[in-house]
N, C-alpha and C. Protein backbone atom coordinates (compact mmCIF):
# COMPACT_ATOMS: atom_id res chain seq x y z
N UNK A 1 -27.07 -18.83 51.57
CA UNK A 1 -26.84 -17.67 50.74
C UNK A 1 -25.40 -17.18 50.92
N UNK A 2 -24.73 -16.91 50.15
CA UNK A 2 -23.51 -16.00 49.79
C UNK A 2 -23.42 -14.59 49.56
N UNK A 3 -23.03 -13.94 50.64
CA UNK A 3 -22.82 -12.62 50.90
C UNK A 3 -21.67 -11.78 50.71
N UNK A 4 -21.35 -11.18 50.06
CA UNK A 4 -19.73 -10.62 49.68
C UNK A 4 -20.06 -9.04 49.96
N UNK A 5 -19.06 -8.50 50.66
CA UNK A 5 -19.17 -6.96 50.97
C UNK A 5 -17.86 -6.24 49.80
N UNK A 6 -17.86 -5.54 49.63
CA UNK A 6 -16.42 -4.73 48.56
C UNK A 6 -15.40 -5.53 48.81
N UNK A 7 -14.72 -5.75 50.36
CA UNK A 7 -13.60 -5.91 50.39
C UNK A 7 -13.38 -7.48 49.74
N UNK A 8 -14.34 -8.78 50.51
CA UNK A 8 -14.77 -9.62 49.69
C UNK A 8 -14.69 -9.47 48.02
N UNK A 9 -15.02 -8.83 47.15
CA UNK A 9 -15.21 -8.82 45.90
C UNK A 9 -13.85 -8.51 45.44
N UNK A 10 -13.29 -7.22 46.16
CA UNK A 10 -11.66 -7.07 45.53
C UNK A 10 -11.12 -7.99 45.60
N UNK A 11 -11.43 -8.49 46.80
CA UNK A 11 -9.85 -9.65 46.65
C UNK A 11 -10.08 -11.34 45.95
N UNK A 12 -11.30 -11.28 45.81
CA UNK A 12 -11.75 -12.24 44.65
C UNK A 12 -11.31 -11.60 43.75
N UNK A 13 -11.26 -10.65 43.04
CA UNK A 13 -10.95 -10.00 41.13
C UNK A 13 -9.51 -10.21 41.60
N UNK A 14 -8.62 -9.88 42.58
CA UNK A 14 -7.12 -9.48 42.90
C UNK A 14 -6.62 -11.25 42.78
N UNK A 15 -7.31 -11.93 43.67
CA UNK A 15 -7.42 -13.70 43.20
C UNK A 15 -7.12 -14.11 41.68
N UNK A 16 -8.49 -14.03 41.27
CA UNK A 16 -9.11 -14.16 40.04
C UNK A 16 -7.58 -13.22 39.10
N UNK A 17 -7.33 -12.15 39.32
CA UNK A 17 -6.09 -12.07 38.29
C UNK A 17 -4.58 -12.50 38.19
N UNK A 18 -4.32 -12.86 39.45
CA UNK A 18 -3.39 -13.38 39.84
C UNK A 18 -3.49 -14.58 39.05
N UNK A 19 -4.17 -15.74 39.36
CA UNK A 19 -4.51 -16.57 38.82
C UNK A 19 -4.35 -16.92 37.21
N UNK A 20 -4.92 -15.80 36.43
CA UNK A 20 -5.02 -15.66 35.08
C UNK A 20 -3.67 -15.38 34.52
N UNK A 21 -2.85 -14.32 35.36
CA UNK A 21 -1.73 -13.85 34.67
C UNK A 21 -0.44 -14.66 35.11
N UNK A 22 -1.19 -15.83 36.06
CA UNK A 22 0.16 -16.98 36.67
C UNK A 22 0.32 -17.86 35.72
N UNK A 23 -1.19 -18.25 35.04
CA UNK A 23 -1.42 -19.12 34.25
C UNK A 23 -0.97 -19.12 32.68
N UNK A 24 -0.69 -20.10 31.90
CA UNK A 24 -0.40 -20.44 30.28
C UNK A 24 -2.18 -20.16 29.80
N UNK A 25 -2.65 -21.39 30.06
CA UNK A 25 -3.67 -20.86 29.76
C UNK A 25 -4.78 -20.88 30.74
N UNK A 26 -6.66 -20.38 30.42
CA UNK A 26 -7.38 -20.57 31.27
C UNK A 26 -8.74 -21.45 31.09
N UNK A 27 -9.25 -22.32 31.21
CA UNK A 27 -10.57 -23.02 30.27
C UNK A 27 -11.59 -23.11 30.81
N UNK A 28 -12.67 -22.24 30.96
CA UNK A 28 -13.69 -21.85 31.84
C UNK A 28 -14.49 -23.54 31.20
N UNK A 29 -14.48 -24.17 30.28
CA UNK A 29 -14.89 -24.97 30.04
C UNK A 29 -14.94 -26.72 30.55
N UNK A 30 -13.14 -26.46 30.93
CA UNK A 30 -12.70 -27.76 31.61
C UNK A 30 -12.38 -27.95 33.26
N UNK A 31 -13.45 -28.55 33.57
CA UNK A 31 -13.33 -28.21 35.14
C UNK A 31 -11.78 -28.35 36.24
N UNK A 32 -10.98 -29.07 34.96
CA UNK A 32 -9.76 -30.00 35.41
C UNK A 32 -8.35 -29.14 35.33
N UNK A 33 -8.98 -27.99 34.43
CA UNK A 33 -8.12 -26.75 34.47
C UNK A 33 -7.65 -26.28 35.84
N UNK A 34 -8.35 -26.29 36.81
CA UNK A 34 -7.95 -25.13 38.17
C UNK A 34 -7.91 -26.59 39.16
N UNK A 35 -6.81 -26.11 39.97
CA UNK A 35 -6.58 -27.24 40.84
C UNK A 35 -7.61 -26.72 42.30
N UNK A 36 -7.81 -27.65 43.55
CA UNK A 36 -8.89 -27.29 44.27
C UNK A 36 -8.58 -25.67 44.64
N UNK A 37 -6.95 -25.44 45.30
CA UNK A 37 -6.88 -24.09 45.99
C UNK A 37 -7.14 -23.14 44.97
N UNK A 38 -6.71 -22.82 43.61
CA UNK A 38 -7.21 -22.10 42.94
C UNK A 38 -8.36 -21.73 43.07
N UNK A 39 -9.41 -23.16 42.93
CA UNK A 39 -10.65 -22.53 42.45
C UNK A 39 -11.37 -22.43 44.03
N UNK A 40 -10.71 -22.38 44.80
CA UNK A 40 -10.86 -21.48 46.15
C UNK A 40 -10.67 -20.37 46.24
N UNK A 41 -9.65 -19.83 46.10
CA UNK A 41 -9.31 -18.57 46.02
C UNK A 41 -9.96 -17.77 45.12
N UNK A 42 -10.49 -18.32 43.43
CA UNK A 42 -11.13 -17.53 42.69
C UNK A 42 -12.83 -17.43 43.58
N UNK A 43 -13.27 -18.43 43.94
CA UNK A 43 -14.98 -18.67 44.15
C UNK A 43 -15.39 -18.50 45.56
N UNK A 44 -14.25 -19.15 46.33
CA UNK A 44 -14.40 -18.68 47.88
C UNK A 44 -15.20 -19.74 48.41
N UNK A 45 -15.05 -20.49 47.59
CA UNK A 45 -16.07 -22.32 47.35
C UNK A 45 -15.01 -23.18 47.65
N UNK A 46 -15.56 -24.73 48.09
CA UNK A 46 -14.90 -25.84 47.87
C UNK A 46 -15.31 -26.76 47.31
N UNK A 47 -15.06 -27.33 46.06
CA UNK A 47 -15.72 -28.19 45.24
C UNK A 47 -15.79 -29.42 46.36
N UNK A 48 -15.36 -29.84 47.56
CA UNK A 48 -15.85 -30.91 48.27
C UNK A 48 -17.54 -31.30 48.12
């Protein structure tokens, strides 16, 4: 299970916008869009 407290959640959205406003574009569709650390920093996951 995955547990996130506030501070957890801000700094995922603070991630998550960084991300968006670094980026040209974003494609929730194409997995090939976000390189691994990105989609670390947005999910707090490792696609390993």
């Amino acid at each position: 299970d995955l547990i996130l407290n506030g501070d957890d959640v801000k700094n995922l959205m603070i991630d998550f916008r960084l991300t968006i406003n670094s980026a040209k574009t974003f494609d929730f569709d194409n997995p090939s869009s976000l390189d691994d650390d990105t989609y670390k920093a947005i999910t707090g996951l490792s696609r390993g």
